[in-house]
PDB file of N, CA and C in Angstrom:
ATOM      1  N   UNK A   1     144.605 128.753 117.756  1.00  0.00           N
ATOM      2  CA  UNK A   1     144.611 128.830 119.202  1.00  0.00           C
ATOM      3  C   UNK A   1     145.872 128.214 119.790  1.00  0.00           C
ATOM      4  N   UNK A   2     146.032 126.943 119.163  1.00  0.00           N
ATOM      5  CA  UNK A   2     147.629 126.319 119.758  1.00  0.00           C
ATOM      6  C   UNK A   2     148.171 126.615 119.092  1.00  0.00           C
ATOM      7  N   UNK A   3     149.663 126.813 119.585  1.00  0.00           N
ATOM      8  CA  UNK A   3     150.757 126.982 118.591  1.00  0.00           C
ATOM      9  C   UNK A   3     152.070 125.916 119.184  1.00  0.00           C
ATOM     10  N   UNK A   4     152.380 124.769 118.152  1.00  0.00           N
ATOM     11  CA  UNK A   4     153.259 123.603 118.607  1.00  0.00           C
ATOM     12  C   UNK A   4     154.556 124.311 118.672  1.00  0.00           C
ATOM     13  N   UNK A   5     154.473 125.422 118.270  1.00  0.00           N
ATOM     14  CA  UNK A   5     156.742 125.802 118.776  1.00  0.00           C
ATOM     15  C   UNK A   5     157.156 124.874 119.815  1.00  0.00           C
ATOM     16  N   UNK A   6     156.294 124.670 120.727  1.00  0.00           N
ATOM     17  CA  UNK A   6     157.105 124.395 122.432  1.00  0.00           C
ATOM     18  C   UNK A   6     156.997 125.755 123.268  1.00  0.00           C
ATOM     19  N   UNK A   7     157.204 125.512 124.177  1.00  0.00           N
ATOM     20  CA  UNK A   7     157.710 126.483 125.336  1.00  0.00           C
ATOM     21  C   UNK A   7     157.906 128.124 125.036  1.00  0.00           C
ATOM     22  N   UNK A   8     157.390 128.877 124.969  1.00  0.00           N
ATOM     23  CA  UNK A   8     157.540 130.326 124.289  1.00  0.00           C
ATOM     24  C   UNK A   8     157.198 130.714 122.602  1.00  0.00           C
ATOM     25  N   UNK A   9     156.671 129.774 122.470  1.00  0.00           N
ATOM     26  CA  UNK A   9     156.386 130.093 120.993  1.00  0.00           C
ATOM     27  C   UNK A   9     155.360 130.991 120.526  1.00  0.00           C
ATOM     28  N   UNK A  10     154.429 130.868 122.189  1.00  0.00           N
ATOM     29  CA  UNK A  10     153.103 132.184 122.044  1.00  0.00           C
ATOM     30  C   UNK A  10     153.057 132.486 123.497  1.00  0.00           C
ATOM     31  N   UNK A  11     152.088 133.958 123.088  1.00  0.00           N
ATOM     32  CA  UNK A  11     151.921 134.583 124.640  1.00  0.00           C
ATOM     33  C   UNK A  11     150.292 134.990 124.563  1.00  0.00           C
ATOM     34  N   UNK A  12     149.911 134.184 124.922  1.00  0.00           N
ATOM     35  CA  UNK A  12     148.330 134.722 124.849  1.00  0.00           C
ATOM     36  C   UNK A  12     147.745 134.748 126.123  1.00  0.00           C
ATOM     37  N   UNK A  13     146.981 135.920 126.943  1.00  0.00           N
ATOM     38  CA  UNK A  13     146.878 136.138 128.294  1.00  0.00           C
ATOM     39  C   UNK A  13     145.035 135.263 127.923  1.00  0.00           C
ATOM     40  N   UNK A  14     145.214 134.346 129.932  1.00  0.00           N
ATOM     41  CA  UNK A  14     144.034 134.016 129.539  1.00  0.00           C
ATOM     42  C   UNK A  14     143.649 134.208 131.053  1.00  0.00           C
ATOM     43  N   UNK A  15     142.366 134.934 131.248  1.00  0.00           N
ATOM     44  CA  UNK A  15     141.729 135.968 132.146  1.00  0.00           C
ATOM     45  C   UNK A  15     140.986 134.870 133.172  1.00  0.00           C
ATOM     46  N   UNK A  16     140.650 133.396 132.631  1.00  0.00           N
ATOM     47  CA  UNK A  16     139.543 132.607 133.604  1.00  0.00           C
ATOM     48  C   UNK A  16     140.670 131.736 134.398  1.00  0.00           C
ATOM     49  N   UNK A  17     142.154 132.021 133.449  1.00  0.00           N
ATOM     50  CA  UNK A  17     142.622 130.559 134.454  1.00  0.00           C
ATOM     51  C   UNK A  17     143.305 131.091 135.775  1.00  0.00           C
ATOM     52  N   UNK A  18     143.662 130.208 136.868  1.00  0.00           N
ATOM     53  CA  UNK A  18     144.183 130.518 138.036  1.00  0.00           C
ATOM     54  C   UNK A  18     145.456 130.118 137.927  1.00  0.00           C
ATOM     55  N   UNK A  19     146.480 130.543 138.710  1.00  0.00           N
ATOM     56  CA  UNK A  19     147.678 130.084 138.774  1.00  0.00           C
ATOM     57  C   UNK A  19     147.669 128.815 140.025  1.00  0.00           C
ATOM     58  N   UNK A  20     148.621 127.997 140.170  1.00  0.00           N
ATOM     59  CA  UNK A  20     148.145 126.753 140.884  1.00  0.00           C
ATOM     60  C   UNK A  20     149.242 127.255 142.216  1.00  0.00           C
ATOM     61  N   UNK A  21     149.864 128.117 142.046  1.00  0.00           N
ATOM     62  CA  UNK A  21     151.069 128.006 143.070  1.00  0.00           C
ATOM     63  C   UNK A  21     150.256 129.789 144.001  1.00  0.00           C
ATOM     64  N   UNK A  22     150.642 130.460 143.578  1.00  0.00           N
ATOM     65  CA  UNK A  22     149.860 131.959 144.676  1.00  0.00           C
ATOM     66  C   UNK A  22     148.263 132.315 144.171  1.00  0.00           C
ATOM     67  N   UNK A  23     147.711 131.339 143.415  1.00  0.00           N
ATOM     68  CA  UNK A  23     146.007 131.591 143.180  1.00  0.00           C
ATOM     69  C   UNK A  23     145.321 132.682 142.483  1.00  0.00           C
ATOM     70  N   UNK A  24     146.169 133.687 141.762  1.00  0.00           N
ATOM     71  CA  UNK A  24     146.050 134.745 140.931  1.00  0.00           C
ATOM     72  C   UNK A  24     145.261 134.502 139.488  1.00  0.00           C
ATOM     73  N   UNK A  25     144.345 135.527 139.425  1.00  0.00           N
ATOM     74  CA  UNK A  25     143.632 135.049 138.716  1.00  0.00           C
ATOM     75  C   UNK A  25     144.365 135.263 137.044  1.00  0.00           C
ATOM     76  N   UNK A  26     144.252 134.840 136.143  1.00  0.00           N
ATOM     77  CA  UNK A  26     144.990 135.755 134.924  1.00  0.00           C
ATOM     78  C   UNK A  26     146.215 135.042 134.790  1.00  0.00           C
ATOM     79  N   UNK A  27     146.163 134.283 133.497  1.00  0.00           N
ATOM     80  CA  UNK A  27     147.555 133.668 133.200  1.00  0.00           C
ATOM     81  C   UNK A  27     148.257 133.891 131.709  1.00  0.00           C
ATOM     82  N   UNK A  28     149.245 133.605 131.000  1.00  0.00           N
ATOM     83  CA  UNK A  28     149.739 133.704 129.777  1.00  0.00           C
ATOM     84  C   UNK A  28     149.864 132.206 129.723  1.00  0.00           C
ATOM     85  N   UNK A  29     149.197 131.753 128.777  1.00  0.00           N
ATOM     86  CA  UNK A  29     149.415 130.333 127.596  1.00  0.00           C
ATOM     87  C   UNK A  29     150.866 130.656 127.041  1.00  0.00           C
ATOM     88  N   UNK A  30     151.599 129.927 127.242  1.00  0.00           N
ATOM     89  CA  UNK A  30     152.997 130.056 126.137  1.00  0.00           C
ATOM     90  C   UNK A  30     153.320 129.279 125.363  1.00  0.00           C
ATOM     91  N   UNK A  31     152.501 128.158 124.741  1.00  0.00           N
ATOM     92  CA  UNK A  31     152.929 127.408 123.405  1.00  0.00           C
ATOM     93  C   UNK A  31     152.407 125.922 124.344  1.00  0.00           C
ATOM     94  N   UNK A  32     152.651 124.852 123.072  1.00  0.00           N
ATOM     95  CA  UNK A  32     152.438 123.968 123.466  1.00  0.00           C
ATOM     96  C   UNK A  32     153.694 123.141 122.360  1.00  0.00           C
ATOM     97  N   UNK A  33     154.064 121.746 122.963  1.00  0.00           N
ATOM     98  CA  UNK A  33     154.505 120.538 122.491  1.00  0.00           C
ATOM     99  C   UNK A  33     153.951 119.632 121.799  1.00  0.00           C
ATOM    100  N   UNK A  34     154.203 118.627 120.682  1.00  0.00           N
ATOM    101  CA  UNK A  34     153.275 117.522 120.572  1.00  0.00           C
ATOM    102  C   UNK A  34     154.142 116.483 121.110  1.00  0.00           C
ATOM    103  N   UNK A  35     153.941 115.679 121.717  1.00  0.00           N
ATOM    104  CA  UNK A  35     154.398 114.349 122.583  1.00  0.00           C
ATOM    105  C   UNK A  35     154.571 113.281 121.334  1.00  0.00           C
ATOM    106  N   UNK A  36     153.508 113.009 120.825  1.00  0.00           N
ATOM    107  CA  UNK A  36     153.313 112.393 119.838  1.00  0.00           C
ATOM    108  C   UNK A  36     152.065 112.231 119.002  1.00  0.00           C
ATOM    109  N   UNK A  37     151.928 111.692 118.546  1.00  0.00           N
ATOM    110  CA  UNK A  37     150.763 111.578 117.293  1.00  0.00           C
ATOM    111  C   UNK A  37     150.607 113.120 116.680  1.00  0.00           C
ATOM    112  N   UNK A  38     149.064 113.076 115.787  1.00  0.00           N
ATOM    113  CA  UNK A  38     149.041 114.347 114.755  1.00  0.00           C
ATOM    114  C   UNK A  38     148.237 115.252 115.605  1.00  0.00           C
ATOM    115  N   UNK A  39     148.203 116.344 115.932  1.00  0.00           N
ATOM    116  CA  UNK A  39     147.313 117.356 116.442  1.00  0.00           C
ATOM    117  C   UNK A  39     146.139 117.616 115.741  1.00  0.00           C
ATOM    118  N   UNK A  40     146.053 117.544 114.352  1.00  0.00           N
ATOM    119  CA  UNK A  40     145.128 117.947 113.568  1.00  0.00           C
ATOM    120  C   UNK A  40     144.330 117.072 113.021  1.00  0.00           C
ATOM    121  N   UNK A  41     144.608 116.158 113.498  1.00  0.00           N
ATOM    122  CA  UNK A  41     143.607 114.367 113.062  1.00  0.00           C
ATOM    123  C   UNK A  41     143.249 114.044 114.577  1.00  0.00           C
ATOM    124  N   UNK A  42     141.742 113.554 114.643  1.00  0.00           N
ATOM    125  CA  UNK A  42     141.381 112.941 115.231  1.00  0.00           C
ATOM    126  C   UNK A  42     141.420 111.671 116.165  1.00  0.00           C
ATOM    127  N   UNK A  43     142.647 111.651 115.937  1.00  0.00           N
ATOM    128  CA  UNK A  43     143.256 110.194 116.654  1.00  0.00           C
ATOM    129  C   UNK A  43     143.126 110.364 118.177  1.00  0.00           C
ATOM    130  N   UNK A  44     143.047 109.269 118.757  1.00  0.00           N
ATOM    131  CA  UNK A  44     142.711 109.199 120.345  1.00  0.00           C
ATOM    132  C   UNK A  44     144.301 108.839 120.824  1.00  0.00           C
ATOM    133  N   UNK A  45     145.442 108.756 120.336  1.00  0.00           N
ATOM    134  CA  UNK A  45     146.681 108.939 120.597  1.00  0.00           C
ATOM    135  C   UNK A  45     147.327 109.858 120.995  1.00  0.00           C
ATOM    136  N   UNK A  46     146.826 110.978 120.343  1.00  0.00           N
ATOM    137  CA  UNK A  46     147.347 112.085 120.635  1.00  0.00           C
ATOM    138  C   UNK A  46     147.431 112.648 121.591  1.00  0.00           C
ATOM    139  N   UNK A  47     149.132 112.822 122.091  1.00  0.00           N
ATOM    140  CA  UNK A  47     149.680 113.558 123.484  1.00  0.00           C
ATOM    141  C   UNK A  47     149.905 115.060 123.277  1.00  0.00           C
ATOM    142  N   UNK A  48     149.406 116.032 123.544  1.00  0.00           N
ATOM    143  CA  UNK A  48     150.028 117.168 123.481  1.00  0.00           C
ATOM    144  C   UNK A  48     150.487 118.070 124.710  1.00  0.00           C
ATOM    145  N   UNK A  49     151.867 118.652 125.417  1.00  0.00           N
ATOM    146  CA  UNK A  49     151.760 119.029 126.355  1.00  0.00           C
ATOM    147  C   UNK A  49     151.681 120.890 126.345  1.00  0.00           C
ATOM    148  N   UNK A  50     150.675 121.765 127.404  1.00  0.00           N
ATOM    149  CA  UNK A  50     150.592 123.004 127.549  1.00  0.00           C
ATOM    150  C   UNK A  50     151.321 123.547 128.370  1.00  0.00           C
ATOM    151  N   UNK A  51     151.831 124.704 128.128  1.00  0.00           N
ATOM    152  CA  UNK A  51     152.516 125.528 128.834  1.00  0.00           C
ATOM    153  C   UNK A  51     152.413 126.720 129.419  1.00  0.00           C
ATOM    154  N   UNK A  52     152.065 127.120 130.665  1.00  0.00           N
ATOM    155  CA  UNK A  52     151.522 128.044 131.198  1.00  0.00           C
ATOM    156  C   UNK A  52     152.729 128.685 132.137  1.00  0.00           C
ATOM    157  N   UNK A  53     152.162 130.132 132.350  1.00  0.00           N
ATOM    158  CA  UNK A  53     153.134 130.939 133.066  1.00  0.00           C
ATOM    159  C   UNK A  53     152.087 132.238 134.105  1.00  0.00           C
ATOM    160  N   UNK A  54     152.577 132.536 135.533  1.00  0.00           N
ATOM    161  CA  UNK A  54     152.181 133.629 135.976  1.00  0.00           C
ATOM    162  C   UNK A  54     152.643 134.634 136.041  1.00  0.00           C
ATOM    163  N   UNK A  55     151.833 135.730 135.577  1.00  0.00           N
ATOM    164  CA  UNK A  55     152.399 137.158 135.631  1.00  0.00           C
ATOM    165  C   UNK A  55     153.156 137.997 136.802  1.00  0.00           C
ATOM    166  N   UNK A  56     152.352 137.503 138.029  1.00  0.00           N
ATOM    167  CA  UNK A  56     152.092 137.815 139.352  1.00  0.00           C
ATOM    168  C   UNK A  56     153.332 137.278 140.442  1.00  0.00           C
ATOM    169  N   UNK A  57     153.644 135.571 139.978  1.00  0.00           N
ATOM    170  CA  UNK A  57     154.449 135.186 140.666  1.00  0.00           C
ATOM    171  C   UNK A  57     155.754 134.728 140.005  1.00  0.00           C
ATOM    172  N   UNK A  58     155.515 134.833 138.619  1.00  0.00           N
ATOM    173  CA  UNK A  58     156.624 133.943 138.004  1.00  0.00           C
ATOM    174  C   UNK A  58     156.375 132.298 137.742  1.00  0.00           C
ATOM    175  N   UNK A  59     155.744 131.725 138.376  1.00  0.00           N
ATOM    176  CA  UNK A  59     155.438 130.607 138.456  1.00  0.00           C
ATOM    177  C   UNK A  59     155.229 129.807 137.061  1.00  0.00           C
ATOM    178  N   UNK A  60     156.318 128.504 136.493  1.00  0.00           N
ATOM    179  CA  UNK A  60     155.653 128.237 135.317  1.00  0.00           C
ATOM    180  C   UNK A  60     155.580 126.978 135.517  1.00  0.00           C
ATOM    181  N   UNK A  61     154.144 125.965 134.795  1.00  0.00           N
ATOM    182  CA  UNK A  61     153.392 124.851 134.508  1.00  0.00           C
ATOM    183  C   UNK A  61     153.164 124.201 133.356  1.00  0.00           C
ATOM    184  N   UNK A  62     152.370 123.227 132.997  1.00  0.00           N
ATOM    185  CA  UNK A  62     152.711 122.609 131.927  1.00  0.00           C
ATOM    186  C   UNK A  62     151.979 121.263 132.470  1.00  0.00           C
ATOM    187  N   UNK A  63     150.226 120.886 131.447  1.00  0.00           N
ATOM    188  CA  UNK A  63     149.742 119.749 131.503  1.00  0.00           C
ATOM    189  C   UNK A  63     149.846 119.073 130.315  1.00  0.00           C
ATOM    190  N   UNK A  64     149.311 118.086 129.861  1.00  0.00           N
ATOM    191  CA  UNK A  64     149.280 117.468 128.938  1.00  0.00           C
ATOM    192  C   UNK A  64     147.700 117.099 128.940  1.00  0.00           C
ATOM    193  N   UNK A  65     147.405 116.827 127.547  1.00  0.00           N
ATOM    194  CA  UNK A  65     146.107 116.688 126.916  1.00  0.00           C
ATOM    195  C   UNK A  65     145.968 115.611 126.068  1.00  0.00           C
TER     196      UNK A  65
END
């Protein structure tokens, strides 16, 4: 489901999320970062940041988890 490339490393359209800037429903996931610690261990350290984009407006975002 994640893919750590960073920033464009995937394009996976996801139909429930909203865009935060023109409210369109329908977004593309484009990769994610690890900040630090392991993604795949259970550690409560772990920073990872997401990267999102709109089809509609152009608009691109990016939370961390």
């Amino acid at each position: 489901m994640n893919d750590f490339g960073g920033r464009g490393s995937a394009r996976d359209y996801r139909a429930q999320e909203t865009c935060p800037r023109c409210g369109a429903r329908g977004v593309y996931y484009t990769g994610s970062s690890v900040l630090h610690g392991n993604p795949y261990s259970p550690a409560a350290d772990t920073e990872v940041e997401h990267f999102e984009e709109c089809p509609r407006c152009g608009h691109s975002w990016s939370y961390r988890s």
